[in-house]
C-alpha atoms as a PDB file:
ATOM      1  CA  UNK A   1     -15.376 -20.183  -7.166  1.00  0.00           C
ATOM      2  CA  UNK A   2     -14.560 -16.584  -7.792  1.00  0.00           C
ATOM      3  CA  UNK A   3     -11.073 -14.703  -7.984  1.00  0.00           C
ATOM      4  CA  UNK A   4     -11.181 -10.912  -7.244  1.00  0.00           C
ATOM      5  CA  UNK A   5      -8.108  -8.780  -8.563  1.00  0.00           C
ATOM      6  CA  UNK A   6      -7.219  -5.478  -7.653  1.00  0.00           C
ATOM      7  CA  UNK A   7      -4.039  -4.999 -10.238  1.00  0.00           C
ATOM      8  CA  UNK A   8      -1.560  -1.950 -10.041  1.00  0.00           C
ATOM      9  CA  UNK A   9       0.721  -1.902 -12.983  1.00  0.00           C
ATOM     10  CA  UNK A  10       3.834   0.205 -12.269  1.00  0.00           C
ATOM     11  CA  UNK A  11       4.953   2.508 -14.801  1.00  0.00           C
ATOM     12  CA  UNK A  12       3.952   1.145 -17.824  1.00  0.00           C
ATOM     13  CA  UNK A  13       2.504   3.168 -20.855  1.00  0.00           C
ATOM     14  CA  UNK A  14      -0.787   3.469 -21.790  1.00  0.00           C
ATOM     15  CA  UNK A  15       0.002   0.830 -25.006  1.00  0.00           C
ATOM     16  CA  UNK A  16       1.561  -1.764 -22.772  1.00  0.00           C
ATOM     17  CA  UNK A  17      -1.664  -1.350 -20.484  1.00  0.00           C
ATOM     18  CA  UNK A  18      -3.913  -2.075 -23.133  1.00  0.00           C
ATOM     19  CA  UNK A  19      -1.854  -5.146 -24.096  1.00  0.00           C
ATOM     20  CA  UNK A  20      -1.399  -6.320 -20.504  1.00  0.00           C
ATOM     21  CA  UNK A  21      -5.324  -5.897 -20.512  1.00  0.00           C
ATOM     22  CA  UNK A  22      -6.275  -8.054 -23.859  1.00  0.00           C
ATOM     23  CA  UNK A  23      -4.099 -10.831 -22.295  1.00  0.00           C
ATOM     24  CA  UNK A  24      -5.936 -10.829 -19.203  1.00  0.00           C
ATOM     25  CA  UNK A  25      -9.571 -10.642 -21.475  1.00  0.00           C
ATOM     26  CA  UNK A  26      -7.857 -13.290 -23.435  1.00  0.00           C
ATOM     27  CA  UNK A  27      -7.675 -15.508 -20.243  1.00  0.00           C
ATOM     28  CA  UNK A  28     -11.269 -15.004 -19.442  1.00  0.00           C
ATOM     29  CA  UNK A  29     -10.324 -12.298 -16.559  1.00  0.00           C
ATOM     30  CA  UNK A  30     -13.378  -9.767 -16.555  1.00  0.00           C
ATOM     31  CA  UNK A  31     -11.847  -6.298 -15.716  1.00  0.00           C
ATOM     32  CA  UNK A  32     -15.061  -3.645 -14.003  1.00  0.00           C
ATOM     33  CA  UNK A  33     -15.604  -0.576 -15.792  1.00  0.00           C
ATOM     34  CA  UNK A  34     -16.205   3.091 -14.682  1.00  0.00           C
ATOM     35  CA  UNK A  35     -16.184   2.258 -10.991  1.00  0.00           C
ATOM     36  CA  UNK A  36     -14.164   5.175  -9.598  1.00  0.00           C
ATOM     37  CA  UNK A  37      -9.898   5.561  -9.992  1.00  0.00           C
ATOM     38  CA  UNK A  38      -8.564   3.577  -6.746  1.00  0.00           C
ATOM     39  CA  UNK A  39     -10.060   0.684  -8.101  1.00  0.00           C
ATOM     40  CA  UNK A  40     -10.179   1.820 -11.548  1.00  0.00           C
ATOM     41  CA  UNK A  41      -8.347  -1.900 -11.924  1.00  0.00           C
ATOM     42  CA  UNK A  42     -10.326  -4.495 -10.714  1.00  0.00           C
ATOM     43  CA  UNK A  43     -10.682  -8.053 -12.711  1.00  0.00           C
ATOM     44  CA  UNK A  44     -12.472 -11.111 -11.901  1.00  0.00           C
ATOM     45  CA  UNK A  45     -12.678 -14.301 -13.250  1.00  0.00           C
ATOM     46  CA  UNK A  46     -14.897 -17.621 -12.599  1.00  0.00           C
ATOM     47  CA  UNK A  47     -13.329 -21.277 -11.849  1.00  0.00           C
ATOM     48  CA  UNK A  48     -14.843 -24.840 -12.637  1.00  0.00           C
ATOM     49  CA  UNK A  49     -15.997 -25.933 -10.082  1.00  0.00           C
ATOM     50  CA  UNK A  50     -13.547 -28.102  -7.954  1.00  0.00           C
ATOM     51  CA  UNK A  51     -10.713 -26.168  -8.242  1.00  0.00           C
ATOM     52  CA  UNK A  52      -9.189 -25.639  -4.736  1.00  0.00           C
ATOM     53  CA  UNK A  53      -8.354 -22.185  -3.689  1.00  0.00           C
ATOM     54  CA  UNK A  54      -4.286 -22.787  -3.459  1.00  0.00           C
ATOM     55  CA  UNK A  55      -4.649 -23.344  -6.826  1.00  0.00           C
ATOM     56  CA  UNK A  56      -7.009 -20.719  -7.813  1.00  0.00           C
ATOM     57  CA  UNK A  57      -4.547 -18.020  -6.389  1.00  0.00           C
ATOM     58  CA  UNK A  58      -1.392 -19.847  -7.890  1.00  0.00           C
ATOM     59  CA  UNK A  59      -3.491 -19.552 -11.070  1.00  0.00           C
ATOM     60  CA  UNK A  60      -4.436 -16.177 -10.836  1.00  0.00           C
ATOM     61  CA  UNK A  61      -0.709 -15.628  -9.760  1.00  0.00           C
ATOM     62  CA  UNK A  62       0.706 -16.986 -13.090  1.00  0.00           C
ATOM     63  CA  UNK A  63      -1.657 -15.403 -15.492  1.00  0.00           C
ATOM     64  CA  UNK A  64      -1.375 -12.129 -14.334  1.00  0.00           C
ATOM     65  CA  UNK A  65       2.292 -12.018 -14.195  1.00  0.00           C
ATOM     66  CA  UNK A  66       2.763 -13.800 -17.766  1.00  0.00           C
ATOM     67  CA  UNK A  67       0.132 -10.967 -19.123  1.00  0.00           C
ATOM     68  CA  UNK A  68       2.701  -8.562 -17.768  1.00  0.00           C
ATOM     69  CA  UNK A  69       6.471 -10.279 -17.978  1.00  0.00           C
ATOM     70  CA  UNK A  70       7.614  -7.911 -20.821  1.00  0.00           C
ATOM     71  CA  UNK A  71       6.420  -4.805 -19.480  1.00  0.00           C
ATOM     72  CA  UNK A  72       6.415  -4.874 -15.402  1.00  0.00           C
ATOM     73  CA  UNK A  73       6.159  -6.602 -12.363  1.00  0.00           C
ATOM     74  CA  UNK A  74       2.278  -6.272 -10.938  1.00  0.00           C
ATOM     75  CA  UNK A  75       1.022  -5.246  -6.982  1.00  0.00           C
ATOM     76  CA  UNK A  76      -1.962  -7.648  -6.690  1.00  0.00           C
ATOM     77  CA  UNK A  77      -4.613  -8.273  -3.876  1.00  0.00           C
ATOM     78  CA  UNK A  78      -6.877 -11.475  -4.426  1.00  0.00           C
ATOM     79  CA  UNK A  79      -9.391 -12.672  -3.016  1.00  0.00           C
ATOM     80  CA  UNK A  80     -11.235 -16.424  -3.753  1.00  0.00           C
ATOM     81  CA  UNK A  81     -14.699 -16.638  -2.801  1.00  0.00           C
ATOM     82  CA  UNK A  82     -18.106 -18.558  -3.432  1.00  0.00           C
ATOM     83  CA  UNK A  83     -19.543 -15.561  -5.055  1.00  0.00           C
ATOM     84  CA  UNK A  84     -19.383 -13.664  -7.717  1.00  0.00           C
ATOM     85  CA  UNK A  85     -17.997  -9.919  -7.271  1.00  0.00           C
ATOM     86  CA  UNK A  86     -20.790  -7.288  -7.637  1.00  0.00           C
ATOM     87  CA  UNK A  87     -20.521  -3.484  -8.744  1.00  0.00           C
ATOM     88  CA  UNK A  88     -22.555  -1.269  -6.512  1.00  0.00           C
END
């Protein structure tokens, strides 16, 4: 299974961003490059297979919040799917 992010950050600087971003790498979140600025903030990461999808988003949930906790509270949309997210 697959978890799709689209992250929005509010007002944080452009240090805390890369922080909140070497976190998320740290946790094995994959953030898509160069693909245009209303999505300019997209991660995804792959799950072991078995993991249900409850706890796929309550994952995806807690990381992204902890990677963030001294510097903002995040918007996210996620999606869990089969399949890996593609760049077109």
């Amino acid at each position: 299974m697959h978890a799709l992010v689209s992250a929005d950050f509010p007002g944080v600087t452009a240090n805390q961003r890369k922080k909140i971003y070497d976190c998320l790498e740290n946790n094995n979140w994959v953030k898509f490059q160069n693909i245009g600025r209303d999505i300019s903030t997209s991660w995804y990461a792959q799950f072991s297979v078995g993991v249900e999808y409850n706890e796929i988003l309550r994952i995806t949930k807690d990381e992204f919040f902890e990677c963030c906790a001294s510097f903002c509270k995040p918007r996210l949309i996620i999606h869990v799917g089969s399949n890996k997210p593609i760049e077109i």
